[in-house]
C-alpha atoms as a PDB file:
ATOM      1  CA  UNK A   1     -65.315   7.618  66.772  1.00  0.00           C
ATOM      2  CA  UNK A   2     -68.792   7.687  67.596  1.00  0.00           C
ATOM      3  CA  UNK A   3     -71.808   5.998  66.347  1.00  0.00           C
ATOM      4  CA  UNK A   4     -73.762   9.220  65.944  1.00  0.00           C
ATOM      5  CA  UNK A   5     -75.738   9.413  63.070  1.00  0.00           C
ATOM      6  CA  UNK A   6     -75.940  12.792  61.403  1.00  0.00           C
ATOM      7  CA  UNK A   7     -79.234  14.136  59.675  1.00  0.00           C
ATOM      8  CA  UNK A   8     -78.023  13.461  56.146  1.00  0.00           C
ATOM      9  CA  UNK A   9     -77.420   9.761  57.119  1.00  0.00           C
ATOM     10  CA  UNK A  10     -80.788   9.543  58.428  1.00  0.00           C
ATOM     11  CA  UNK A  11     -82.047  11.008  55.476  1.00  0.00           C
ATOM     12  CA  UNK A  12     -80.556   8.883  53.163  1.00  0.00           C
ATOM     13  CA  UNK A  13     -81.746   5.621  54.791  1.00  0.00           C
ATOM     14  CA  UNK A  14     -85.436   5.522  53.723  1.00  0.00           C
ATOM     15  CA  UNK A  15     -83.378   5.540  49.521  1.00  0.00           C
ATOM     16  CA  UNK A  16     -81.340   2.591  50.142  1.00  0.00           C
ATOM     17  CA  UNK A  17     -84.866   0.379  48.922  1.00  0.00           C
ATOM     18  CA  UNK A  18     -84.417   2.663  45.506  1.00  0.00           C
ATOM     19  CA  UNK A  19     -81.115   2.806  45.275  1.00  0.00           C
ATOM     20  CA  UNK A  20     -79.902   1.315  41.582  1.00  0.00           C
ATOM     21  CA  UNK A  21     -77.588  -1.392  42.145  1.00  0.00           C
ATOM     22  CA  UNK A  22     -73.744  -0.583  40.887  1.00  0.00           C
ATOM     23  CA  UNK A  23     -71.598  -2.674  39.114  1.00  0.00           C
ATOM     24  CA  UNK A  24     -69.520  -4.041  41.671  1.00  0.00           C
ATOM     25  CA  UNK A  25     -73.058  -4.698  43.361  1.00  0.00           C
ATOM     26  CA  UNK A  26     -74.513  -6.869  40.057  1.00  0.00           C
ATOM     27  CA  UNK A  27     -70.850  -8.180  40.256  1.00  0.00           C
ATOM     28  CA  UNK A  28     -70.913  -9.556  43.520  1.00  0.00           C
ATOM     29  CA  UNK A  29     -74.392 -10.823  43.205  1.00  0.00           C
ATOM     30  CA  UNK A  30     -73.644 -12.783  40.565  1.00  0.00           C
ATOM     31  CA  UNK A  31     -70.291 -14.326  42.191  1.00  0.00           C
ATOM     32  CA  UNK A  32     -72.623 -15.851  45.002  1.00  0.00           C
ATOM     33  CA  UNK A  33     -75.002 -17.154  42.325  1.00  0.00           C
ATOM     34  CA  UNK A  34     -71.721 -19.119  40.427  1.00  0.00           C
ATOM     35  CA  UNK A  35     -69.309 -19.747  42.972  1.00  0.00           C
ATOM     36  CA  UNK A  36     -70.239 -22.871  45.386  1.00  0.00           C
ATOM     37  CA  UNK A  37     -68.498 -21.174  47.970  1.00  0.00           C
ATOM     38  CA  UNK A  38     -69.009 -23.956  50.200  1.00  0.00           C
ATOM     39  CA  UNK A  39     -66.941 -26.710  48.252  1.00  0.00           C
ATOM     40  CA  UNK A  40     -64.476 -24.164  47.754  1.00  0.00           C
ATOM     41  CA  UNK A  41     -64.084 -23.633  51.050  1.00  0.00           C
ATOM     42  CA  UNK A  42     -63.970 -27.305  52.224  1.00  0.00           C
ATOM     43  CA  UNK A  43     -61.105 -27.196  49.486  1.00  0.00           C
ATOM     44  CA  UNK A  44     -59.411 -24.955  50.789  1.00  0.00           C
ATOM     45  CA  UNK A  45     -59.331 -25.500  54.660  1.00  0.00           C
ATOM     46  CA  UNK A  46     -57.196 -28.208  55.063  1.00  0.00           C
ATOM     47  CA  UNK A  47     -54.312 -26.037  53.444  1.00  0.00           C
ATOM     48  CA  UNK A  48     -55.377 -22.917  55.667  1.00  0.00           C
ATOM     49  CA  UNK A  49     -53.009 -22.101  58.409  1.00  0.00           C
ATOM     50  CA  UNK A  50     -53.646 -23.517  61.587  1.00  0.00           C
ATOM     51  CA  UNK A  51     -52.889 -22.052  64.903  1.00  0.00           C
ATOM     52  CA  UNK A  52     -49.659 -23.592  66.318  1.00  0.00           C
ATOM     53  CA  UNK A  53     -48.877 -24.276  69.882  1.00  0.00           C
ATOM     54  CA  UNK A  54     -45.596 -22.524  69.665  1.00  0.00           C
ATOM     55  CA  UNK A  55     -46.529 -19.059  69.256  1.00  0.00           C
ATOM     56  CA  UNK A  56     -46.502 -16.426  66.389  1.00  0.00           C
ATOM     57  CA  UNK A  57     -49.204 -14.265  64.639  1.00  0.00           C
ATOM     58  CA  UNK A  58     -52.605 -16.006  65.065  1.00  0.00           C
ATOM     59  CA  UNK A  59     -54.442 -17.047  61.224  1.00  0.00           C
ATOM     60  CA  UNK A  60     -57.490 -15.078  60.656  1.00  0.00           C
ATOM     61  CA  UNK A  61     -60.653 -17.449  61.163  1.00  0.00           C
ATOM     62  CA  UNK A  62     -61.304 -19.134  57.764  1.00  0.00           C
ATOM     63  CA  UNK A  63     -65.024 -18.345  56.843  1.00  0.00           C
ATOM     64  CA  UNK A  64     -66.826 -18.538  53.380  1.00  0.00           C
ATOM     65  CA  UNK A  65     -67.328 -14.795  54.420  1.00  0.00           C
ATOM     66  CA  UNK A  66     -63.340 -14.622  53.764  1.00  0.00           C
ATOM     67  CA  UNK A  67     -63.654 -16.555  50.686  1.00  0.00           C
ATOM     68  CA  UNK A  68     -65.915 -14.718  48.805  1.00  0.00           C
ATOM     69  CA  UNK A  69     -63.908 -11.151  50.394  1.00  0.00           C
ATOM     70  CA  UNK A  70     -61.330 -12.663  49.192  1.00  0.00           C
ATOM     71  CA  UNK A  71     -61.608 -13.780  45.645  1.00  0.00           C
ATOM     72  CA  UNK A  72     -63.742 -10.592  44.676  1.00  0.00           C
ATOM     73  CA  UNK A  73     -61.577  -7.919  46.189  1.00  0.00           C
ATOM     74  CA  UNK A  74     -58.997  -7.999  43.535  1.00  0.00           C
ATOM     75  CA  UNK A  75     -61.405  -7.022  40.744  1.00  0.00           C
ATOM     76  CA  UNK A  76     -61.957  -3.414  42.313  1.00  0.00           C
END
């Protein structure tokens, strides 16, 4: 699939700026305001899965990116 974009995606680019926010927008705003994802995530590394030597599927990279995907994607 190409990266084309059509005229009505052009168009609709200058409205992001007054776009109200949505729920799930105010929702994850506030998440990253009261989560310290950062102490979570040192909590929750050393229990992560680690690539082993012998083989098998590979872990996905542990990020706080994955933390906060993670703990807010259940709510939708």
């Amino acid at each position: 699939m190409s990266d084309q974009l059509t005229l009505a995606t052009q168009a609709d680019r200058g409205f992001e700026a007054h776009r109200k926010p949505t729920r799930w927008d105010v929702f994850l705003a506030e998440m990253d305001k009261v989560v310290p994802w950062s102490a979570l995530c040192a909590a929750i590394e050393p229990f992560y899965p680690k690539a082993r030597a012998e083989g098998g599927r590979r872990p996905v990279v542990w990020s706080a990116c994955c933390a906060s995907t993670f703990c807010s994607s259940g709510m939708r």
